[in-house]
C-alpha atoms as a PDB file:
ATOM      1  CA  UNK A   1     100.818  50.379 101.274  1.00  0.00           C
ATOM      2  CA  UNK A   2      99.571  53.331 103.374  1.00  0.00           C
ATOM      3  CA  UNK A   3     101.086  56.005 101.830  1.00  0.00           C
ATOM      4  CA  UNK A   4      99.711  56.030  98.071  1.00  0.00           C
ATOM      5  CA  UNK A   5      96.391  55.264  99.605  1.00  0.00           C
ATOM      6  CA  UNK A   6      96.399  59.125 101.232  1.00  0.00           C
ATOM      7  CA  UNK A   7      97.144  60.865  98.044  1.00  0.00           C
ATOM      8  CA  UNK A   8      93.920  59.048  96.504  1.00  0.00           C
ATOM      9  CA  UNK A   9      92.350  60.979  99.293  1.00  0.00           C
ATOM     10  CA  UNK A  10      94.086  64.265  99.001  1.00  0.00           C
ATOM     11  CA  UNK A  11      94.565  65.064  95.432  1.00  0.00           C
ATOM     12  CA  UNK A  12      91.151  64.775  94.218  1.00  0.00           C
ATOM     13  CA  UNK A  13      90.565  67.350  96.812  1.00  0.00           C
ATOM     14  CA  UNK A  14      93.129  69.583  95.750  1.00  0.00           C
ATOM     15  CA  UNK A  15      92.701  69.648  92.237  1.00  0.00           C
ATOM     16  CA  UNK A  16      88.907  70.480  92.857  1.00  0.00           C
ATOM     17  CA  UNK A  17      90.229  73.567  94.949  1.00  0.00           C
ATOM     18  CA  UNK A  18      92.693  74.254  92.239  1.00  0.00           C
ATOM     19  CA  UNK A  19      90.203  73.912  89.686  1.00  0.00           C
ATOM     20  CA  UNK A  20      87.686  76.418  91.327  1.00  0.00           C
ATOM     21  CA  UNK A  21      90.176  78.608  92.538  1.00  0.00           C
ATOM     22  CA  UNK A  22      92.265  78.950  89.093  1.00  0.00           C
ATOM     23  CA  UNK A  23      89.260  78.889  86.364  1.00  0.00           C
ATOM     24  CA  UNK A  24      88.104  82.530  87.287  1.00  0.00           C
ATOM     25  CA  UNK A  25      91.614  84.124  87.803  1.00  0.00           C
ATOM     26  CA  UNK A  26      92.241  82.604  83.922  1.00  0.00           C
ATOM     27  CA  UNK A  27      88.638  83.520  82.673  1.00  0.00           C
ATOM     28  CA  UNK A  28      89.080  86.996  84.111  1.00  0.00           C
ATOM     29  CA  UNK A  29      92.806  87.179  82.466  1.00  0.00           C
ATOM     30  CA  UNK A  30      91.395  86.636  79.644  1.00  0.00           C
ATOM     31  CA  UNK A  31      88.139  89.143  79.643  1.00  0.00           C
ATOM     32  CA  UNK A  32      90.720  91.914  80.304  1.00  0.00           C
ATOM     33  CA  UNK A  33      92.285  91.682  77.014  1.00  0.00           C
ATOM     34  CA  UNK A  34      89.278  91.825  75.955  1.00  0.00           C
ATOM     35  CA  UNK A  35      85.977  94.760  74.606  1.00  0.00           C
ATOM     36  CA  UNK A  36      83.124  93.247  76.067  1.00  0.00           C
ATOM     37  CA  UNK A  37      80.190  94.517  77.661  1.00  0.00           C
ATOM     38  CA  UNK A  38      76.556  93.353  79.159  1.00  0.00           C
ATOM     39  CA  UNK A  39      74.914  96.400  78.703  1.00  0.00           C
ATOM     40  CA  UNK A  40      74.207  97.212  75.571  1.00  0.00           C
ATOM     41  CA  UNK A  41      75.432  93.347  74.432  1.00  0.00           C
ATOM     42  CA  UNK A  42      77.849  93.435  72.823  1.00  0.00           C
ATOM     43  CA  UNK A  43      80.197  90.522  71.598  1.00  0.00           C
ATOM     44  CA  UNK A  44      83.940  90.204  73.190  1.00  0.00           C
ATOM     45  CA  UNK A  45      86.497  91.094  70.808  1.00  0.00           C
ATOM     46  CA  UNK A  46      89.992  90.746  71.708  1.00  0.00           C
ATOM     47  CA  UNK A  47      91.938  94.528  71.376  1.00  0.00           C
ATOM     48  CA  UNK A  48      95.386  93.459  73.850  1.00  0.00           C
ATOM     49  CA  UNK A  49      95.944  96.002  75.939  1.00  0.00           C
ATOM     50  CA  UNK A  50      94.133  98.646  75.311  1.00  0.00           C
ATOM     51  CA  UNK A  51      92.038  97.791  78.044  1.00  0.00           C
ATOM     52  CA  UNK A  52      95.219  98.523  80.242  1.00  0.00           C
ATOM     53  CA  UNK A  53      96.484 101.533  78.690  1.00  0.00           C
ATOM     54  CA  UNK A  54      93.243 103.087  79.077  1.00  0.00           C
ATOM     55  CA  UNK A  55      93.483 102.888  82.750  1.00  0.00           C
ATOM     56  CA  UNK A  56      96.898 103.522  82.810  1.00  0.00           C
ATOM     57  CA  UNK A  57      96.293 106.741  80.973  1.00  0.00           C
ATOM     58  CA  UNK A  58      93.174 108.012  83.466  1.00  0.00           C
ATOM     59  CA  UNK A  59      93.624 110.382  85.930  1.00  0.00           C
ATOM     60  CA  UNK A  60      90.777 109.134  87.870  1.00  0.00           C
ATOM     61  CA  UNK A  61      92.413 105.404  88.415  1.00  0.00           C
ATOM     62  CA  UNK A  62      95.841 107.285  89.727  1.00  0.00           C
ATOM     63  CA  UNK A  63      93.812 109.154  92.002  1.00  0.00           C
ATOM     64  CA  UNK A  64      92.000 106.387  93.576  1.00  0.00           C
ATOM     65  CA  UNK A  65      95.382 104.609  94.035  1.00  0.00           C
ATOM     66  CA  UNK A  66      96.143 108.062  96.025  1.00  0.00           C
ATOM     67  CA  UNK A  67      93.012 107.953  97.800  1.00  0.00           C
ATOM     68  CA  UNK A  68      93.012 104.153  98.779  1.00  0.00           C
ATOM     69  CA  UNK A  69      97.333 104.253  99.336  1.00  0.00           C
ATOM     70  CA  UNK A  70      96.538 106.866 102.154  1.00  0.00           C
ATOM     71  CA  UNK A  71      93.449 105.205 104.038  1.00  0.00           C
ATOM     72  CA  UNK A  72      95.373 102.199 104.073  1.00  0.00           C
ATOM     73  CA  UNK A  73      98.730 103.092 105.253  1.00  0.00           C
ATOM     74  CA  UNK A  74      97.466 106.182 108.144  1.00  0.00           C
ATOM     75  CA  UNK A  75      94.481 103.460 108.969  1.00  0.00           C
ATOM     76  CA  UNK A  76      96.887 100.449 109.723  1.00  0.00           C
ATOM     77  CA  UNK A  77      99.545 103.009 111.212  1.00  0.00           C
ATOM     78  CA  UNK A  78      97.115 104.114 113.927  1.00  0.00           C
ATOM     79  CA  UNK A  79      95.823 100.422 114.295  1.00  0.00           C
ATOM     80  CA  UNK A  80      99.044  99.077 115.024  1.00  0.00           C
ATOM     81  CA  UNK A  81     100.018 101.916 117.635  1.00  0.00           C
ATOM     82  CA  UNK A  82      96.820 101.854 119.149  1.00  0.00           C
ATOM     83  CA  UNK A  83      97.146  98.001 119.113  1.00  0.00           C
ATOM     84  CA  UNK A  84     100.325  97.376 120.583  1.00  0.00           C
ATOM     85  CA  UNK A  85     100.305 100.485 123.321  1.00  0.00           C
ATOM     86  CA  UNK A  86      96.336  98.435 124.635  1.00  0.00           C
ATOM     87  CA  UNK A  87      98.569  95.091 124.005  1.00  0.00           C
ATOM     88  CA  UNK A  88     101.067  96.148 126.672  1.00  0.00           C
ATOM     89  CA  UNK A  89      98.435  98.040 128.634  1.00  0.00           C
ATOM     90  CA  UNK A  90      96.599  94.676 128.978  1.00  0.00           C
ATOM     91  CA  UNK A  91      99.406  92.474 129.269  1.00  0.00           C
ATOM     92  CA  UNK A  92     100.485  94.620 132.209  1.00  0.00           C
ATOM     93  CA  UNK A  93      97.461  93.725 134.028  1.00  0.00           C
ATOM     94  CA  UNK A  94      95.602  96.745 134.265  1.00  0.00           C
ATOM     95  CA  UNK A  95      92.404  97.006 136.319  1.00  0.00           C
ATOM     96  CA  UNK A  96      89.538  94.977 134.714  1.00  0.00           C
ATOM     97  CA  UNK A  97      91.608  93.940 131.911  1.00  0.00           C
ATOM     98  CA  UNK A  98      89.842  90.441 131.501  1.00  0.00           C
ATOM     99  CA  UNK A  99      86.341  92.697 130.460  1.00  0.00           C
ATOM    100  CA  UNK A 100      88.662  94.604 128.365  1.00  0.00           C
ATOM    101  CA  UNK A 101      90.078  91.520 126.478  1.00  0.00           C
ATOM    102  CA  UNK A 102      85.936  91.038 125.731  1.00  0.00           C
ATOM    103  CA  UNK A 103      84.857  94.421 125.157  1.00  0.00           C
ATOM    104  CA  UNK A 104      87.862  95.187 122.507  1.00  0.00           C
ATOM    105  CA  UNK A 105      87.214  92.492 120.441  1.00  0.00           C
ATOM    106  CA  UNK A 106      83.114  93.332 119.763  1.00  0.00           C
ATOM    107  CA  UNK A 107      84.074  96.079 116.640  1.00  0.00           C
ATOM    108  CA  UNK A 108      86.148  92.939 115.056  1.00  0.00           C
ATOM    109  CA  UNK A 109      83.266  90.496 115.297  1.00  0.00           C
ATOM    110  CA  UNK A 110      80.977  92.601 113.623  1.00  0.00           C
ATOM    111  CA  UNK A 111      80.359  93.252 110.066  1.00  0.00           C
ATOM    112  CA  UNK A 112      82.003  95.656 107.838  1.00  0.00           C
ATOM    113  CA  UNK A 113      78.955  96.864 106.724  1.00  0.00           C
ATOM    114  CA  UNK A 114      76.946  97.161 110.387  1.00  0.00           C
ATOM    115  CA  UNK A 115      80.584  98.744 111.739  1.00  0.00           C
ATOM    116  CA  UNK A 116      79.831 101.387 108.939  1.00  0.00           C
ATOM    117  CA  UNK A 117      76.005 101.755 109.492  1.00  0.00           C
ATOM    118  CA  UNK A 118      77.101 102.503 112.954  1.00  0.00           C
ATOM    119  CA  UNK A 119      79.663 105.146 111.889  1.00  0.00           C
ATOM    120  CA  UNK A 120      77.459 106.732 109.464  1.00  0.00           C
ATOM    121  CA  UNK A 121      74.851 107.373 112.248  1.00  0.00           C
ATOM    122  CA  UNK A 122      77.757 108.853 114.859  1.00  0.00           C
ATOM    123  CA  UNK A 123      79.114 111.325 112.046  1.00  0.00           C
ATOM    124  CA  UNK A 124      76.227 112.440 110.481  1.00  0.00           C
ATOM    125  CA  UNK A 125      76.293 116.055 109.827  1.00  0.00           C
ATOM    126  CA  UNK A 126      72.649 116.859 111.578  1.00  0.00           C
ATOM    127  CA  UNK A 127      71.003 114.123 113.787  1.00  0.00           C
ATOM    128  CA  UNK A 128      74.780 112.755 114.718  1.00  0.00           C
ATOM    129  CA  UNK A 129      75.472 112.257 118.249  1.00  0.00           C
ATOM    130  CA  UNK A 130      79.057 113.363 117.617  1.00  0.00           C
ATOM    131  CA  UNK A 131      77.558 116.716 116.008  1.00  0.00           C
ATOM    132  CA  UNK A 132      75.248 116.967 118.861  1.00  0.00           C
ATOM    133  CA  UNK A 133      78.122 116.798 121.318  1.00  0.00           C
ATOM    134  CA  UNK A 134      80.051 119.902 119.224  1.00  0.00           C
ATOM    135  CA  UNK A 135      76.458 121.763 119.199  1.00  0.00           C
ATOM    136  CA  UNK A 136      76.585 122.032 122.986  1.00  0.00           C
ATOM    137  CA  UNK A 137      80.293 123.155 123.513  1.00  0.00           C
ATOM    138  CA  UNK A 138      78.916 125.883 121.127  1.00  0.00           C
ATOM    139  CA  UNK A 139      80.692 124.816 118.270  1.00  0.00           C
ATOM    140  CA  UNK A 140      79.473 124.186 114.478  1.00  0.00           C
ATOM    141  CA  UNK A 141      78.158 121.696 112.762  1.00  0.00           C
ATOM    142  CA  UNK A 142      81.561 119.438 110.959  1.00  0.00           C
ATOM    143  CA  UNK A 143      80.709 118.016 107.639  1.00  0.00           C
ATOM    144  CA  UNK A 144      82.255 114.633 108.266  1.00  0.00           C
ATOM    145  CA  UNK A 145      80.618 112.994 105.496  1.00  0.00           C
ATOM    146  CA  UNK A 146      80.425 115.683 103.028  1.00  0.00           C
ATOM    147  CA  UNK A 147      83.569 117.416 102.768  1.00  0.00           C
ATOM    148  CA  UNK A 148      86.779 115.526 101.384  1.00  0.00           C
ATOM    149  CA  UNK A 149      89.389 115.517 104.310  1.00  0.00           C
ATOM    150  CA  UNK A 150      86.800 114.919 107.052  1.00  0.00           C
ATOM    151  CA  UNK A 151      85.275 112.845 104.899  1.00  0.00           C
ATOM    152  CA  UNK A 152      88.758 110.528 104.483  1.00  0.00           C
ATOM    153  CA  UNK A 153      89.364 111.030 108.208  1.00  0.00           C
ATOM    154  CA  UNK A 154      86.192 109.718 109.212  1.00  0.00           C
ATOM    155  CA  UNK A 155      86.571 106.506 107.263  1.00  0.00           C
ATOM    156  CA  UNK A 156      89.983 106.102 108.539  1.00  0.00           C
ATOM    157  CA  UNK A 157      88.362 106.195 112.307  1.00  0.00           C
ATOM    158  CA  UNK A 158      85.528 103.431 111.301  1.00  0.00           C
ATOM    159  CA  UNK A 159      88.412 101.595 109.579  1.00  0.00           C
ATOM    160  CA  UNK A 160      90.912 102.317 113.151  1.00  0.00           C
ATOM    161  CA  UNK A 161      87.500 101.203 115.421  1.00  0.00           C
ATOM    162  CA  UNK A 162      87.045  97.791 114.012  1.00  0.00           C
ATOM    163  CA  UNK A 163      90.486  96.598 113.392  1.00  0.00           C
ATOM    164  CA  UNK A 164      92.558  97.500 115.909  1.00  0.00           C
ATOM    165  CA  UNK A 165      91.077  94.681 117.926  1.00  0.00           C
ATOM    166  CA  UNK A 166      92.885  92.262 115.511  1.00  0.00           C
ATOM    167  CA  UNK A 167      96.384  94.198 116.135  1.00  0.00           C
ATOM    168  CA  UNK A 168      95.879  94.175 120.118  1.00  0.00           C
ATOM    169  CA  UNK A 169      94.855  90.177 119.832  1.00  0.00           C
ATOM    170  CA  UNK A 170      98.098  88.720 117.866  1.00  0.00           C
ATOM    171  CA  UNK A 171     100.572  91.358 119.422  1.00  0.00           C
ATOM    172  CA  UNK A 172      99.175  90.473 123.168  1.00  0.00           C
ATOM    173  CA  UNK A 173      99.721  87.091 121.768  1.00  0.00           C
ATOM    174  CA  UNK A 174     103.197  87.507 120.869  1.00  0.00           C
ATOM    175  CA  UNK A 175     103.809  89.740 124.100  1.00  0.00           C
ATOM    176  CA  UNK A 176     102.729  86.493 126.629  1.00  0.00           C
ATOM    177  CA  UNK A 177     104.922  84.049 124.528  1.00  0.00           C
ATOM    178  CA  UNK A 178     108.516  86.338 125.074  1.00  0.00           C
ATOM    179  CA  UNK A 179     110.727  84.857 127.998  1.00  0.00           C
ATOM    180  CA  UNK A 180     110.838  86.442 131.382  1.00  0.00           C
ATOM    181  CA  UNK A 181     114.495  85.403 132.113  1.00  0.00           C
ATOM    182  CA  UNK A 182     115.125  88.357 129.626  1.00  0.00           C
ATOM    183  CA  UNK A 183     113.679  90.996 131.825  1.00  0.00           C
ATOM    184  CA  UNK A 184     114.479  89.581 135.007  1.00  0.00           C
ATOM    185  CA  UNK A 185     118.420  90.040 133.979  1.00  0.00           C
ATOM    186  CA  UNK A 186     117.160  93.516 132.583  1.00  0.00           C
ATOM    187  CA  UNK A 187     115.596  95.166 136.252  1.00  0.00           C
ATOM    188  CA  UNK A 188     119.140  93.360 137.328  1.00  0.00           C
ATOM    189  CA  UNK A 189     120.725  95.792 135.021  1.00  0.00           C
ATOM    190  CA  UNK A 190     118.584  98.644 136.872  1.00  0.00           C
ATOM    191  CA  UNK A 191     117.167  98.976 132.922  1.00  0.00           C
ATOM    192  CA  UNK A 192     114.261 101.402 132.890  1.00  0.00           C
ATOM    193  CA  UNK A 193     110.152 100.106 131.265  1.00  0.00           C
ATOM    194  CA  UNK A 194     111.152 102.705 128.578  1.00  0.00           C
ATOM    195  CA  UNK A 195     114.740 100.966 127.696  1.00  0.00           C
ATOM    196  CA  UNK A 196     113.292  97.420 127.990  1.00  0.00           C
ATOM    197  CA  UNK A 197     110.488  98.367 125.879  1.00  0.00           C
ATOM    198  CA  UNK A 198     113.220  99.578 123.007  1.00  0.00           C
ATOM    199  CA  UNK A 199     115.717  97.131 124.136  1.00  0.00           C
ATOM    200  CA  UNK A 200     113.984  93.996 124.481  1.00  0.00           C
ATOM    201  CA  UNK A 201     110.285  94.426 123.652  1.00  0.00           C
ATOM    202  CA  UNK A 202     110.135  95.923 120.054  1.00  0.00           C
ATOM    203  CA  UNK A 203     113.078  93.801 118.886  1.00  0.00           C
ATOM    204  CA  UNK A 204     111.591  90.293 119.784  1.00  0.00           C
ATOM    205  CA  UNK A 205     108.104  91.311 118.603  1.00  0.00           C
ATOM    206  CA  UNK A 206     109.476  92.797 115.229  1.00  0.00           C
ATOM    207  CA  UNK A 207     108.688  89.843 113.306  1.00  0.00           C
ATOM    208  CA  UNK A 208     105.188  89.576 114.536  1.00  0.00           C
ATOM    209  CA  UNK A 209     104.428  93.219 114.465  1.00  0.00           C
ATOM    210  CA  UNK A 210     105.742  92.847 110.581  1.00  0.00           C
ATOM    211  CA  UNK A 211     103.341  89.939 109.962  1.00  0.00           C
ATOM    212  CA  UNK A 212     100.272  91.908 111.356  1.00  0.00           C
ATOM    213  CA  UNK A 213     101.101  94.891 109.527  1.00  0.00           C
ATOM    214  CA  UNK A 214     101.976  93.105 106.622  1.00  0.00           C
ATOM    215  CA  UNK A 215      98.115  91.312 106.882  1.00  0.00           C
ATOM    216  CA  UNK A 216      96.691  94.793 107.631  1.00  0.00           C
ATOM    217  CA  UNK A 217      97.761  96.719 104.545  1.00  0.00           C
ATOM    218  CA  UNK A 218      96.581  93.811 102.309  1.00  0.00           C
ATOM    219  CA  UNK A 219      93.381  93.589 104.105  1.00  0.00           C
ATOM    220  CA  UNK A 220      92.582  97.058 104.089  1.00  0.00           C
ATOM    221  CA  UNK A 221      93.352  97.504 100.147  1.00  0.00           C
ATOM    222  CA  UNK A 222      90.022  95.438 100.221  1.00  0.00           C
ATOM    223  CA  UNK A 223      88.111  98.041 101.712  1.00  0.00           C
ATOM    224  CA  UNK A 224      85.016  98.884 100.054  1.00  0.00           C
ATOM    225  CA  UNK A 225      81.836  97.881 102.820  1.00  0.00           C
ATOM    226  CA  UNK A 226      82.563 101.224 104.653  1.00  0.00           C
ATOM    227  CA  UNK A 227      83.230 103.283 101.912  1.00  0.00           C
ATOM    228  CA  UNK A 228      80.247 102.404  99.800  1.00  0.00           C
ATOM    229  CA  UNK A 229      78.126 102.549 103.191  1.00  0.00           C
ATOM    230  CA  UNK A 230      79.367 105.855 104.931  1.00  0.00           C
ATOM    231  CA  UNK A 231      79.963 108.134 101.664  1.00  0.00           C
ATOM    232  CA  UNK A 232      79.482 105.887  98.475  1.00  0.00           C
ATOM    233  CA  UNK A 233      82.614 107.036  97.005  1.00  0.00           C
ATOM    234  CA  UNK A 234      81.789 111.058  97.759  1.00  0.00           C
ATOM    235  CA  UNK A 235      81.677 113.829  97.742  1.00  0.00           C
ATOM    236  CA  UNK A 236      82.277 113.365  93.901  1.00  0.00           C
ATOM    237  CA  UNK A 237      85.452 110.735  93.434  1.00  0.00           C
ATOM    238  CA  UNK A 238      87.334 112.164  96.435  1.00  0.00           C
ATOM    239  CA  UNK A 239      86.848 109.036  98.973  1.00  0.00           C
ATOM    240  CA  UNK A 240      86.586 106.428  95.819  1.00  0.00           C
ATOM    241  CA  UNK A 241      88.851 103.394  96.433  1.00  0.00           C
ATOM    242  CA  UNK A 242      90.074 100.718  94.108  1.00  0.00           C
ATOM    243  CA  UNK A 243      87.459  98.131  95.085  1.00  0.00           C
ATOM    244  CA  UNK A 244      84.478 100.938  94.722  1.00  0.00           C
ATOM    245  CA  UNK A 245      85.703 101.962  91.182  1.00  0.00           C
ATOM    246  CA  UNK A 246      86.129  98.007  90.037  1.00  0.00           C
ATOM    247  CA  UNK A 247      82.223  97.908  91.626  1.00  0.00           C
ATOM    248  CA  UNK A 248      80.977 101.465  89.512  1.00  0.00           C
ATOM    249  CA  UNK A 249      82.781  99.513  86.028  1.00  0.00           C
ATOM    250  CA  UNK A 250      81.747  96.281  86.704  1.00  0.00           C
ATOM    251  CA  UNK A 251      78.130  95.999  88.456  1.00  0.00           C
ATOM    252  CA  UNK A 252      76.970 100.034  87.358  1.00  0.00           C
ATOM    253  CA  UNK A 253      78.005 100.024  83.748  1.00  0.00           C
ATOM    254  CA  UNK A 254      78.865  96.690  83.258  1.00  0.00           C
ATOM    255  CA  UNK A 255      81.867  96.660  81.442  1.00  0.00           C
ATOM    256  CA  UNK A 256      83.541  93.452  82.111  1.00  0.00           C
ATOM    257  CA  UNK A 257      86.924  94.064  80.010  1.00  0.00           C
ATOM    258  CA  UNK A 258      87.733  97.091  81.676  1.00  0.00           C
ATOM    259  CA  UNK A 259      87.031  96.137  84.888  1.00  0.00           C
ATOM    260  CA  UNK A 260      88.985  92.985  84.999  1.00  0.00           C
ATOM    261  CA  UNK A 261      92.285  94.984  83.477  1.00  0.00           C
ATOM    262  CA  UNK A 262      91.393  96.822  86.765  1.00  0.00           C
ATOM    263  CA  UNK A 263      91.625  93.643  88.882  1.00  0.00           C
ATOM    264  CA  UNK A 264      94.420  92.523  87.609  1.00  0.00           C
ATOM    265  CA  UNK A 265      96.113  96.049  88.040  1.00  0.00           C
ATOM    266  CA  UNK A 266      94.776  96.260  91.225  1.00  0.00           C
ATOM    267  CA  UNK A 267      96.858  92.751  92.026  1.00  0.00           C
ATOM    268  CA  UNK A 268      99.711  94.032  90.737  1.00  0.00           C
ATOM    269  CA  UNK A 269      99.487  97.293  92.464  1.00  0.00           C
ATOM    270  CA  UNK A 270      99.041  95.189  96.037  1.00  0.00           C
ATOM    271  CA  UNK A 271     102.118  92.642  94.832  1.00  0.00           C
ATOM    272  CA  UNK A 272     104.221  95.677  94.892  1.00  0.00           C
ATOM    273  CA  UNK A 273     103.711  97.282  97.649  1.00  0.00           C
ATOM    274  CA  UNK A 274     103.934  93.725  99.356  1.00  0.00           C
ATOM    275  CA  UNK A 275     107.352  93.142  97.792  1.00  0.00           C
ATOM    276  CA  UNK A 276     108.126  96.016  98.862  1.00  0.00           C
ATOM    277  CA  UNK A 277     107.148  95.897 102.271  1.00  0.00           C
ATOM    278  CA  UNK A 278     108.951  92.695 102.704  1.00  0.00           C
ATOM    279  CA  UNK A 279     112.281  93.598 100.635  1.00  0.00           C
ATOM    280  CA  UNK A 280     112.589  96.917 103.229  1.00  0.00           C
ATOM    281  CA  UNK A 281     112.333  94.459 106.587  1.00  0.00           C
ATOM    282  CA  UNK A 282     114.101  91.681 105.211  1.00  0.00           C
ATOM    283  CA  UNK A 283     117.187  92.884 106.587  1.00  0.00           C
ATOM    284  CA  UNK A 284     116.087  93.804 110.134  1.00  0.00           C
ATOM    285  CA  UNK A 285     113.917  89.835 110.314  1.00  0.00           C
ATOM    286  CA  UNK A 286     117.171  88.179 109.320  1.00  0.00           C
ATOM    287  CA  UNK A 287     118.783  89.781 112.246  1.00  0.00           C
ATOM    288  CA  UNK A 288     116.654  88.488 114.522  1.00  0.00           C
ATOM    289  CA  UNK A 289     116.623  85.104 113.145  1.00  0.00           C
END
C-alpha cells in the first residue's frame, strides 16, 4: 500500500517543476519563429526562420561567438591549472594551508557583479591601484579597459580570480579521496613526485578534472555580470559576449523574436561544444573505468 501512496506525493511536485520549467523554453521556441517587437508594438507574425538566418548571416553574432569561445576556453584553462597546481600545493600540507583553504574560497562566495566592481576599480586606467603600481616603476599608463586585447585579458583575470576557487575545492576533493597504497608501492619503486604525478595522479583524477572542466566551460558561456560591469561590451563590440548581445536585442531594443532565435542558437552553440567535449574524452574515461 506504501508505494502508490509516494507517487501521490511526488508527481504533483514534478509536474509543477516540469510545468514551470518547460512553458518558457516552448513560449520562447515559439517567439523565435516569430516578428515581434515591444517597442514600437507591433503584433507577432510568424516569418519561420528568418529570424535565424538573419543571425546566421551577421558578422557581428560570429564575432561574439569568437569573442565569448576565447574568454571561455583561456579563462577555464588557467582556472584549472591554477586550480589543481594550489590543489596539490594544499593537499601537500603547506605552511598555513588551513587559512589558505578559507582565504581561496572568498572570490567564489562573492558576487559576479561585486567580483567585477572590484576589478573595474584595480584596472582602471587613471585612479587604478594596478596603474599606480606601473606609474612608480616609471612605466605608462595600460589601457586595460579601453583597448581590445587588454581589455579581453583583463576580463579573463576577474573571470581566473573568482573561479579558480571552485577548481582548487572539487580537485582537492578528489586528490584526498585517491588511495595511498598506490603511492606507497610507488616511493617502493624509487618513482620520482614528477612520475607519480603523471603516473598515478593525473590518471585517477582525469574523470574529475573532466567533470570540472566540463562545468566550467558551460558556466562561463554564461558570463555576462563582469562584462557588462568592467567594459559594457567595449570598446565598440570587441569584448561583447553572447549573453550581452541577447541583453542589447532583448532589454535595449526589445526585439523579442530575434533575441530568442539567439537563445536558442546560443543552446545549440553550448550543446556542441559539450558533445564535443565529451565525444573527445570518452575514450580516455572508459579507460579508466
Amino acid at each position: 500500500m506504501r508505494e502508490p501512496i509516494k507517487y501521490l506525493f511526488i508527481w504533483p511536485a514534478f509536474l509543477v517543476v516540469l510545468l514551470i520549467g518547460l512553458f518558457p523554453l516552448i513560449y520562447s521556441l515559439t517567439v523565435s519563429f516569430q516578428s515581434a517587437r515591444l517597442v514600437p508594438p507591433r503584433p507577432p507574425r510568424f516569418i519561420g526562420f528568418d529570424n535565424y538566418a538573419a543571425l546566421l548571416g551577421e558578422e557581428r553574432f560570429w564575432q561574439v561567438i569568437t569573442t565569448t569561445s576565447g574568454i571561455v576556453f583561456s579563462s577555464v584553462l588557467v582556472q584549472y591549472v591554477i586550480g589543481f597546481a594550489v590543489a596539490l600545493a594544499l593537499f601537500s600540507r603547506v605552511p598555513g594551508e588551513r587559512l589558505f583553504r578559507v582565504v581561496f574560497l572568498f572570490p567564489m562566495l562573492m558576487a559576479p557583479i561585486a567580483v567585477a566592481l572590484v576589478g573595474r576599480m584595480l584596472f582602471h586606467s587613471t585612479v587604478g591601484p594596478v596603474n599606480h603600481f606601473f606609474t612608480v616603476l616609471g612605466l605608462p599608463n595600460l589601457p586595460f579597459l579601453t583597448d581590445a586585447n587588454w581589455a579581453l585579458g583583463t576580463i579573463v583575470t576577474v573571470e581566473v580570480w573568482q573561479w579558480t576557487p571552485f577548481v582548487i575545492l572539487l580537485m582537492l576533493a578528489g586528490l584526498q579521496s585517491l588511495p595511498r597504497d598506490v603511492y606507497e608501492a610507488a616511493s617502493l619503486e624509487n618513482a620520482t613526485p614528477w612520475q607519480q604525478f603523471w603516473g598515478i595522479t593525473f590518471p585517477m583524477l582525469l574523470p574529475i578534472s573532466a567533470a570540472v572542466v566540463f562545468i566550467r566551460i558551460i558556466e562561463s558561456f554564461k558570463i555576462i555580470d563582469t562584462v557588462f560591469v568592467l567594459t559594457g561590451g567595449g570598446p565598440g563590440i570587441s569584448t561583447e559576449t553572447l549573453t550581452l548581445y541577447a541583453y542589447q536585442e532583448g532589454f535595449k531594443k526589445f526585439n523579442l523574436g530575434y533575441t530568442s532565435a539567439l537563445s536558442f542558437l546560443f543552446l545549440i552553440v553550448v550543446i556542441v561544444i559539450g558533445v564535443v567535449y565529451l565525444a573527445v574524452l570518452r575514450p580516455h574515461l572508459e579507460k579508466r573505468a
